[in-house]
Structures are given as structure tokens and as C-alpha cells.
C-alpha atoms as a PDB file:
ATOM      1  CA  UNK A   1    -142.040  41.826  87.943  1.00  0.00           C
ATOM      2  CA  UNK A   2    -138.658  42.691  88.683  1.00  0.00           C
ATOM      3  CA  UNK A   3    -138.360  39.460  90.931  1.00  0.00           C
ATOM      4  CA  UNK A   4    -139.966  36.917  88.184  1.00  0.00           C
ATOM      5  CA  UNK A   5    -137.175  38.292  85.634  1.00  0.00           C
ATOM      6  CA  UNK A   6    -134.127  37.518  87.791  1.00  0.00           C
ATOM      7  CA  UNK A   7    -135.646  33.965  88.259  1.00  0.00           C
ATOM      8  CA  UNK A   8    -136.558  33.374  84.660  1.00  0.00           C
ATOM      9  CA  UNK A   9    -132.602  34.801  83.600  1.00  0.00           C
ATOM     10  CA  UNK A  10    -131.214  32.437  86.515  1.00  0.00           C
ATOM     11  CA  UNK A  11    -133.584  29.822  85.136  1.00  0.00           C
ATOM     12  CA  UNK A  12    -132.074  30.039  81.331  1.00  0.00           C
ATOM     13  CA  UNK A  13    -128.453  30.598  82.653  1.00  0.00           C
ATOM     14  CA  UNK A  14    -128.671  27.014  84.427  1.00  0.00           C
ATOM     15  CA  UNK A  15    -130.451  25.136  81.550  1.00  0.00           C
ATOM     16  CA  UNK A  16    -127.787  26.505  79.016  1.00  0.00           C
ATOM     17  CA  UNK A  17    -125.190  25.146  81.094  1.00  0.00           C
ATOM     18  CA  UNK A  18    -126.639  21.958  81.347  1.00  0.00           C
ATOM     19  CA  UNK A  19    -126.813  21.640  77.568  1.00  0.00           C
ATOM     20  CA  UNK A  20    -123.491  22.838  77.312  1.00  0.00           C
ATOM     21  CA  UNK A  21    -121.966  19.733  79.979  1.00  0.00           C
ATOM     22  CA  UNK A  22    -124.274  17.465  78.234  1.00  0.00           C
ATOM     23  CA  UNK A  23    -122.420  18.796  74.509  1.00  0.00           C
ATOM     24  CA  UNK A  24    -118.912  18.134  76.300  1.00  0.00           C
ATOM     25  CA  UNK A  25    -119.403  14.950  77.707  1.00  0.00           C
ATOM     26  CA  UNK A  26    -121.275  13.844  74.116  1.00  0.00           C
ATOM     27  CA  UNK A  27    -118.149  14.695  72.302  1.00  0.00           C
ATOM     28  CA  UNK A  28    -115.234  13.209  74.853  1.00  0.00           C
ATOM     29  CA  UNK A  29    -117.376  10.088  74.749  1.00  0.00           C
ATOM     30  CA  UNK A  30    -117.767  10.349  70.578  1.00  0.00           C
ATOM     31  CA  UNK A  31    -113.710  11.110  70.737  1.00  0.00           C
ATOM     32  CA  UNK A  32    -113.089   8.381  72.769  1.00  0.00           C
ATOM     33  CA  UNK A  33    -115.003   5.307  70.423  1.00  0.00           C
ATOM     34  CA  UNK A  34    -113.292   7.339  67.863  1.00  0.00           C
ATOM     35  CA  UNK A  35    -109.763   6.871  69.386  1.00  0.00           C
ATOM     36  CA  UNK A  36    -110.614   3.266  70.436  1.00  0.00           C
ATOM     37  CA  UNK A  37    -111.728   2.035  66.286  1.00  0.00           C
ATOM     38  CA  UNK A  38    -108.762   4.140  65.409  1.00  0.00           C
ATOM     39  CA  UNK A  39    -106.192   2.022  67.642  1.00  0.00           C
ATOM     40  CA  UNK A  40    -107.911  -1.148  66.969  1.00  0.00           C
ATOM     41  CA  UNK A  41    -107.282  -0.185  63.264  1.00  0.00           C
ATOM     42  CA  UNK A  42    -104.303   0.521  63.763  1.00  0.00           C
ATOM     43  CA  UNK A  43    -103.888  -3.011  65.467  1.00  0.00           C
ATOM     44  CA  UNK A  44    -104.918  -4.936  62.222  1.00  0.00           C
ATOM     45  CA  UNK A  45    -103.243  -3.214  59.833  1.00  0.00           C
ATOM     46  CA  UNK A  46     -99.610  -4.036  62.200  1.00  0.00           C
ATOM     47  CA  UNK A  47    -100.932  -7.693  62.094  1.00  0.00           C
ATOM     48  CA  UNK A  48    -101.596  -7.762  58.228  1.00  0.00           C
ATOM     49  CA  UNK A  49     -98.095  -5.734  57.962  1.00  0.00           C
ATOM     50  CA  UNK A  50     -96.112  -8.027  59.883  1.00  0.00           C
ATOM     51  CA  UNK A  51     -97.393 -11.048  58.021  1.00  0.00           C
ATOM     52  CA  UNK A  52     -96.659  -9.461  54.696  1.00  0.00           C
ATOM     53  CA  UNK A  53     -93.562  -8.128  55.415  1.00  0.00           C
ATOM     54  CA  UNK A  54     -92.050 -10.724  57.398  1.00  0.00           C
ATOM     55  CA  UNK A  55     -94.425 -13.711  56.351  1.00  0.00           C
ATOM     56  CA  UNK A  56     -93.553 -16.997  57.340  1.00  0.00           C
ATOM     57  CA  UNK A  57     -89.968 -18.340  58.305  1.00  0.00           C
ATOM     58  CA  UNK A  58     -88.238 -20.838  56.368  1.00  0.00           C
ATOM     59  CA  UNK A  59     -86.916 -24.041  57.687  1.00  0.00           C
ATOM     60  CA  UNK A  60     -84.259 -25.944  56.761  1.00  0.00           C
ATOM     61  CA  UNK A  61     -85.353 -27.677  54.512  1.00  0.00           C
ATOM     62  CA  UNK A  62     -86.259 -24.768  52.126  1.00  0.00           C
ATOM     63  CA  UNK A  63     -82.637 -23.426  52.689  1.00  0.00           C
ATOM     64  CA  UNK A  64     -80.973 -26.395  51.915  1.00  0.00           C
ATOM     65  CA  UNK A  65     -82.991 -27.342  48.458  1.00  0.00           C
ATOM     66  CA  UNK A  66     -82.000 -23.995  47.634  1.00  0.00           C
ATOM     67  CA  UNK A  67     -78.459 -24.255  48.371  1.00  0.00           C
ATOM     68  CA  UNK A  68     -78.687 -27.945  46.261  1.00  0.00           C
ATOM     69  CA  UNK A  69     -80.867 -25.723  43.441  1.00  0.00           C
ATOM     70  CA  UNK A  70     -78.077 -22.694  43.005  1.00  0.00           C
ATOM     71  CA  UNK A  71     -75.310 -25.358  43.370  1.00  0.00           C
ATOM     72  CA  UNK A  72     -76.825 -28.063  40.259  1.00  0.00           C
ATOM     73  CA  UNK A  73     -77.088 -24.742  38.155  1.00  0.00           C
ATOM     74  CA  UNK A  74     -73.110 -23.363  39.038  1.00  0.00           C
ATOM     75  CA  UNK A  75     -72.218 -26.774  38.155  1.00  0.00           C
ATOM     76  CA  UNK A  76     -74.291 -27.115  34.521  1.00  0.00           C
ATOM     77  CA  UNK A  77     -72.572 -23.593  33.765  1.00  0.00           C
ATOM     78  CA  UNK A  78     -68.889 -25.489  34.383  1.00  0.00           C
ATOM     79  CA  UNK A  79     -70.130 -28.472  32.811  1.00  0.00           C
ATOM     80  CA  UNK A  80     -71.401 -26.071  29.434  1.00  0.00           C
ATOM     81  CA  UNK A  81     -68.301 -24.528  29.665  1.00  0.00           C
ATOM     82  CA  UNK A  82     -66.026 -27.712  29.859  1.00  0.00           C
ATOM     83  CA  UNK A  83     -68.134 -28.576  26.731  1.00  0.00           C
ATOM     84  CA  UNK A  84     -67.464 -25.836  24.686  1.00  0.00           C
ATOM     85  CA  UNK A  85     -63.885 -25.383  25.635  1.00  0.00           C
ATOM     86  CA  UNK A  86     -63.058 -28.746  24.757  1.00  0.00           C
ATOM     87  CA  UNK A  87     -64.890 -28.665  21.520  1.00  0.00           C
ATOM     88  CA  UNK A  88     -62.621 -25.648  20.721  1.00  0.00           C
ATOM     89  CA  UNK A  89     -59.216 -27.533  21.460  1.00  0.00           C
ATOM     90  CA  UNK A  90     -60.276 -30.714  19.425  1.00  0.00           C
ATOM     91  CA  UNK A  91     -61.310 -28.144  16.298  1.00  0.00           C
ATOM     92  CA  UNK A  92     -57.697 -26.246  16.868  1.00  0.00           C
ATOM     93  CA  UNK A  93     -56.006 -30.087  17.231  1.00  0.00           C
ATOM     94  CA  UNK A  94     -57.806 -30.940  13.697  1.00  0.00           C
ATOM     95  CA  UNK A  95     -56.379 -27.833  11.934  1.00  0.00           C
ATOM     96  CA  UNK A  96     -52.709 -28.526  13.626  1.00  0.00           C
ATOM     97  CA  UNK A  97     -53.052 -32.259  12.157  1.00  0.00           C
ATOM     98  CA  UNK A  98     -54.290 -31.320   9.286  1.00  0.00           C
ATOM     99  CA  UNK A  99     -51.581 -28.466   8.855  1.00  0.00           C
ATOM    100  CA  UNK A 100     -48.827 -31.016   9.496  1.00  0.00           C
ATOM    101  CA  UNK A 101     -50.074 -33.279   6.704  1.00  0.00           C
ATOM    102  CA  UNK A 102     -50.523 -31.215   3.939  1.00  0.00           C
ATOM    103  CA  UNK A 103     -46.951 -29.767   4.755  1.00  0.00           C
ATOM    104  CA  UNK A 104     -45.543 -33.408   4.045  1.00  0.00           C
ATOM    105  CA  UNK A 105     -47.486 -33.106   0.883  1.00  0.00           C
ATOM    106  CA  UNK A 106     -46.570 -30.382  -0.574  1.00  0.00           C
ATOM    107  CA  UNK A 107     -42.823 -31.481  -1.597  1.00  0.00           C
ATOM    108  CA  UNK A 108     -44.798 -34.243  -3.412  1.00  0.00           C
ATOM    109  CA  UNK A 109     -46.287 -31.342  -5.621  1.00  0.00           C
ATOM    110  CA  UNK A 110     -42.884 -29.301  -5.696  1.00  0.00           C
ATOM    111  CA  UNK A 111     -41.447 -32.595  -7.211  1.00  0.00           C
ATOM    112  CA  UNK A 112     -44.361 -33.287  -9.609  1.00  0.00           C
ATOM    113  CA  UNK A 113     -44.269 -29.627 -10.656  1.00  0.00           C
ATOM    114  CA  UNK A 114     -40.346 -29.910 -11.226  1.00  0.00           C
ATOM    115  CA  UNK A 115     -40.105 -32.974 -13.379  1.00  0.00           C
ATOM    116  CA  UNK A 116     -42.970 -31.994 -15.530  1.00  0.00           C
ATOM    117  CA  UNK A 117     -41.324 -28.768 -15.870  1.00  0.00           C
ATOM    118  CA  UNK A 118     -38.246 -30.383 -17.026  1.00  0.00           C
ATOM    119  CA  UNK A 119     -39.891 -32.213 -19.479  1.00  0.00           C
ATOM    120  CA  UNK A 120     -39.013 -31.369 -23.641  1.00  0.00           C
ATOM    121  CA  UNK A 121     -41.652 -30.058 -25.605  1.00  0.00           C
ATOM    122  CA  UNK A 122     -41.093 -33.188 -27.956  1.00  0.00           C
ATOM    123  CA  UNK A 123     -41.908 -35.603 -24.970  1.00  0.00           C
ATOM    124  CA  UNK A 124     -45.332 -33.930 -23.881  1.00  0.00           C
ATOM    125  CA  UNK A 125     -47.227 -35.946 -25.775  1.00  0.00           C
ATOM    126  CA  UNK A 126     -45.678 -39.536 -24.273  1.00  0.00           C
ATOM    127  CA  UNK A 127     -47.911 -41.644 -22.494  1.00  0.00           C
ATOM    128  CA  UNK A 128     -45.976 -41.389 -19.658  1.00  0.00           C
ATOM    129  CA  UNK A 129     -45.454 -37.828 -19.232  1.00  0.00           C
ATOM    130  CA  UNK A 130     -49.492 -37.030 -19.784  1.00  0.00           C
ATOM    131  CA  UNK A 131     -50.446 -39.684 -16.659  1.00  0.00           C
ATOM    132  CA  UNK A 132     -47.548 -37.811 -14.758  1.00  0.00           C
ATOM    133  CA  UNK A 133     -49.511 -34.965 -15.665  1.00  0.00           C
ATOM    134  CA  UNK A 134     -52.493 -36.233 -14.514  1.00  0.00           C
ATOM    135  CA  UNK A 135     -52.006 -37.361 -11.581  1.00  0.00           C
ATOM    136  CA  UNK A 136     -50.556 -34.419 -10.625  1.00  0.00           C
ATOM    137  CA  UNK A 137     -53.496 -32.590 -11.720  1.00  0.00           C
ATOM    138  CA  UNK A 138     -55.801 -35.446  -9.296  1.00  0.00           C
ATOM    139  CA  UNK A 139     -53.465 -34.257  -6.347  1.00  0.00           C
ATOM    140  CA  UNK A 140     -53.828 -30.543  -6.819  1.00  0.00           C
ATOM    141  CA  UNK A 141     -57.667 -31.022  -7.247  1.00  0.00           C
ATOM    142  CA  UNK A 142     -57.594 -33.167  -3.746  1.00  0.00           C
ATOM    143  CA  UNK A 143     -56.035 -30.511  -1.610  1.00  0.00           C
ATOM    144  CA  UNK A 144     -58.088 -28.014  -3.147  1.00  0.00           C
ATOM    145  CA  UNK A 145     -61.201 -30.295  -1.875  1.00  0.00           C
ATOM    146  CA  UNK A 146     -59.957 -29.775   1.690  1.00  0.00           C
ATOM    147  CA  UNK A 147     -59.319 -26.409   1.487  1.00  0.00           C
ATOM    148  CA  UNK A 148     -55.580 -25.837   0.745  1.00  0.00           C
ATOM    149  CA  UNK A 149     -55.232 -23.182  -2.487  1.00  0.00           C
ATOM    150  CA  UNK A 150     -51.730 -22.071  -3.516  1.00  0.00           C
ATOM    151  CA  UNK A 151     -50.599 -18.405  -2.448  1.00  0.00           C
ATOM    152  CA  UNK A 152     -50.802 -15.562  -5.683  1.00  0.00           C
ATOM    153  CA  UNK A 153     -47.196 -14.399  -5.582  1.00  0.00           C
ATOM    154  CA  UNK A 154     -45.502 -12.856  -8.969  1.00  0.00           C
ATOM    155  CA  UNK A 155     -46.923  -9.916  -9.886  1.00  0.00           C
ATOM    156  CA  UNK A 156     -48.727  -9.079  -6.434  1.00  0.00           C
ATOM    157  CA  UNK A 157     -47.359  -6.458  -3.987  1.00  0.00           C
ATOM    158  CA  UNK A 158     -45.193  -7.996  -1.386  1.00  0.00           C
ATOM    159  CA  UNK A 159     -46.977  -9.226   1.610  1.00  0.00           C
ATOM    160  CA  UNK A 160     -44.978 -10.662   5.035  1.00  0.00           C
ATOM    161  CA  UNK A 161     -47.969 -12.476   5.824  1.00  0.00           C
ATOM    162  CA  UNK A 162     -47.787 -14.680   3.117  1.00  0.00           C
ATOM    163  CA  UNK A 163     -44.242 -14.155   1.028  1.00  0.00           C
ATOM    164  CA  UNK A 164     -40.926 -14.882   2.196  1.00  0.00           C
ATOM    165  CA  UNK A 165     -38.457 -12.755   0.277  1.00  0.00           C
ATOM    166  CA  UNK A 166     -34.886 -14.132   0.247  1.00  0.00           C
ATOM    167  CA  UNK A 167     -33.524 -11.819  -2.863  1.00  0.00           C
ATOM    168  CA  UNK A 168     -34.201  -8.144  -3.841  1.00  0.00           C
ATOM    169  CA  UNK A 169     -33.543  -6.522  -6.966  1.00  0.00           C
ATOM    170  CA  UNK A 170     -33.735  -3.724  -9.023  1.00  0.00           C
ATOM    171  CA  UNK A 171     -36.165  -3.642 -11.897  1.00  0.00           C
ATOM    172  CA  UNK A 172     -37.923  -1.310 -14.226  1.00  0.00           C
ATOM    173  CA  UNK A 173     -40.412  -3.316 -15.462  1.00  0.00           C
ATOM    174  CA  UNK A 174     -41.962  -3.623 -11.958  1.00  0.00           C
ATOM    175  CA  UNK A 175     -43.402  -1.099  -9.505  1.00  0.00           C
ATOM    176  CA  UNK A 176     -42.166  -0.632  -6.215  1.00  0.00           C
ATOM    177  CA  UNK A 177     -41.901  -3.484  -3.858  1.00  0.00           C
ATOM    178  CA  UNK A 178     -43.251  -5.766  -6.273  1.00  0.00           C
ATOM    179  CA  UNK A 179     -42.656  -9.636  -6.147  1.00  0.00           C
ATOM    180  CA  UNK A 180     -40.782 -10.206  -9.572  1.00  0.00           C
ATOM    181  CA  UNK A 181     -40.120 -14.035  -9.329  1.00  0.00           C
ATOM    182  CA  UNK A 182     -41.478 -16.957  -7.269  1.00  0.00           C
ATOM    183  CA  UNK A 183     -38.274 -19.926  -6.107  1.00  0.00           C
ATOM    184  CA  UNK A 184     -41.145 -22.178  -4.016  1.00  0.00           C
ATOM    185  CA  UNK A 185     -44.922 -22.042  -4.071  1.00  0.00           C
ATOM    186  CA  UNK A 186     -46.867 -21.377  -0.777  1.00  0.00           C
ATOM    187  CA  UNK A 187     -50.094 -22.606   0.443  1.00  0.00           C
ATOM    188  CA  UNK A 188     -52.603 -21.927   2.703  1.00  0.00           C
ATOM    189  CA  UNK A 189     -54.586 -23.777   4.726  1.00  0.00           C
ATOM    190  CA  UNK A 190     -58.375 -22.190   4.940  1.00  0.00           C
ATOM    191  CA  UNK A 191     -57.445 -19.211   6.482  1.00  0.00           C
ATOM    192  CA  UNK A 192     -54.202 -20.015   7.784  1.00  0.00           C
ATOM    193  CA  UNK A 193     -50.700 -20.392   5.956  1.00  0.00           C
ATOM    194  CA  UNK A 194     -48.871 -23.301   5.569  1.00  0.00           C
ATOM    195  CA  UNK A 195     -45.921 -22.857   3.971  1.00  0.00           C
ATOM    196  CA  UNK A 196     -44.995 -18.821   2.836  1.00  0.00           C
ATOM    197  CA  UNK A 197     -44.104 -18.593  -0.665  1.00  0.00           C
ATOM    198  CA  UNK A 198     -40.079 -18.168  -1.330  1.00  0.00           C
ATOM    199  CA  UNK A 199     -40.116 -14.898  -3.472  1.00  0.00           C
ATOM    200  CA  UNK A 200     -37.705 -12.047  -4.932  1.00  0.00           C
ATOM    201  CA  UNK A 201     -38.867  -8.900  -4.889  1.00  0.00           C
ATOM    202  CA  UNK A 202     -38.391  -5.732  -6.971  1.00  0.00           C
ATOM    203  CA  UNK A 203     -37.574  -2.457  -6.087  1.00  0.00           C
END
């Protein structure tokens, strides 16, 4: 009895360590096709990467109808540029030409505004004198047209920008630094002056 039990234990010890050799090898082989898919894997996705990442060279041709591209569209911005800059000195020529004109005018108008001034109260009403008047009033209406409007001077507070004072005197029945009397008219020119007016100011 004894005898038959030592066989049956040696019996079961060998068996289990069959099974457990035939458990190893199973799972280094299973590791192993695991390992394999996992570095072919690994394989593809490198091939896939490198074409995205790196994708496909450019030649020279490419490079150059890019340089051409960038250098057409650096040359369209000087070109817009040219454009605008020049449009901006021709408007800033206008307005000088324009400037110097209605400056030779305007003694016409001191003139006109000087004899009709000196005319008697008796003569207003000749012929003469009233189409003096008129025409003078045609002129003043004409360089209002283009923009030119005479410069608010007695009365108003003295401004550099627009009067020129060449007296000063004392007065109460002004405030302080107020232009009492106009000698020449001044003009401007839209938003520019043309001639300052020639004022005395007060106080």
C-alpha cells in the first residue's frame, strides 16, 4: 500500500511539472507574437510618421514660383504705396497752387473794399458805384465757392493762429486781450490760412 502511494505521489509530481513547462513555453511563445505585432506596429506607424511629418520634398521648381509669388506681392505693396504717396503730393501741390492764387486775389478785394469805402453817401446810388458794388459782391461770392471765407477779427479774443497784431492799446470798453480794430482782412483757405488778419489789440 505503502509502495503504490509513493508511485501514485511521484506519478502526480511529474504530470504537474509537465503542465507547468507546457504553461511556460505557451506564454514565451504568446509573448513573443505579442512582441513581434507590437514591433511591426511600431514599424507602420514610423512609416505613416515619417511621411506626415516630413512628406514629400520640394523641387525647384516649387521654390522658385514661390520666391516669384512673395516677390510680385512685395512689389504690388511698393507699387500701392507709390500710388498713394503720390496722390498725397499732387493733393498738397493743389492746395499750394491754389493758396498762391487766391493770395494775388485778395489785394483785388482790399482795393474794391477801399474805394467803395471811400465813396460819399450822396454817390451810392450812381450807376457806377452800385456795379462797383456788385462786382465786388460776384468776387467775394466766387472765393467763397472754393472755399476761402474771411477771418472774424474785431471783437474776438486774440488768436496767433490767425491775427497778426502790429499795435496794442489800452481800452475800457474791451476785455482783456481783445482785438479792438482790424488794418487788413485775413482769409483762410479751407482749413489753412492765407493771409493773417493785421489787427490792434486791447488790453
Amino acid at each position: 500500500m505503502v509502495k503504490e502511494a509513493v508511485e501514485e505521489a511521484k506519478k502526480s509530481a511529474a504530470e504537474a511539472k509537465e503542465a507547468e513547462t507546457d504553461t511556460d513555453e505557451t506564454t514565451e511563445t504568446s509573448e513573443k507574437v505579442e512582441n513581434e505585432e507590437a514591433d511591426e506596429t511600431a514599424k507602420d506607424t514610423e512609416k505613416k510618421s515619417g511621411k506626415k511629418l516630413f512628406g514629400k520634398k520640394k523641387d525647384k521648381k516649387d521654390e522658385k514660383i514661390e520666391e516669384l509669388t512673395d516677390k510680385l506681392t512685395r512689389q504690388m505693396a511698393e507699387f500701392d504705396n507709390f500710388r498713394k504717396r503720390t496722390e498725397k503730393e499732387k493733393s498738397q501741390m493743389y492746395e499750394v497752387g491754389a493758396k498762391d492764387i487766391i493770395e494775388k486775389i485778395l489785394p483785388v478785394v482790399d482795393n474794391f473794399e477801399r474805394g467803395l469805402d471811400a465813396v460819399k453817401e450822396e454817390d451810392k446810388e450812381d450807376p457806377f458805384v452800385q456795379g462797383m458794388e456788385k462786382v465786388y459782391k460776384h468776387l467775394l461770392t466766387t472765393l467763397e465757392g472754393i472755399e476761402v471765407k474771411p477771418i472774424a477779427a474785431v471783437g474776438q479774443p486774440f488768436d496767433p493762429n490767425f491775427h497778426n497784431a502790429v499795435m496794442h492799446v489800452e481800452d475800457e470798453n474791451f476785455g482783456e486781450n481783445i482785438v479792438a480794430e482790424e488794418f487788413q482782412k485775413g482769409y483762410t483757405y479751407r482749413d489753412s490760412v492765407v493771409r493773417h488778419s493785421m489787427v490792434k489789440v486791447a488790453n
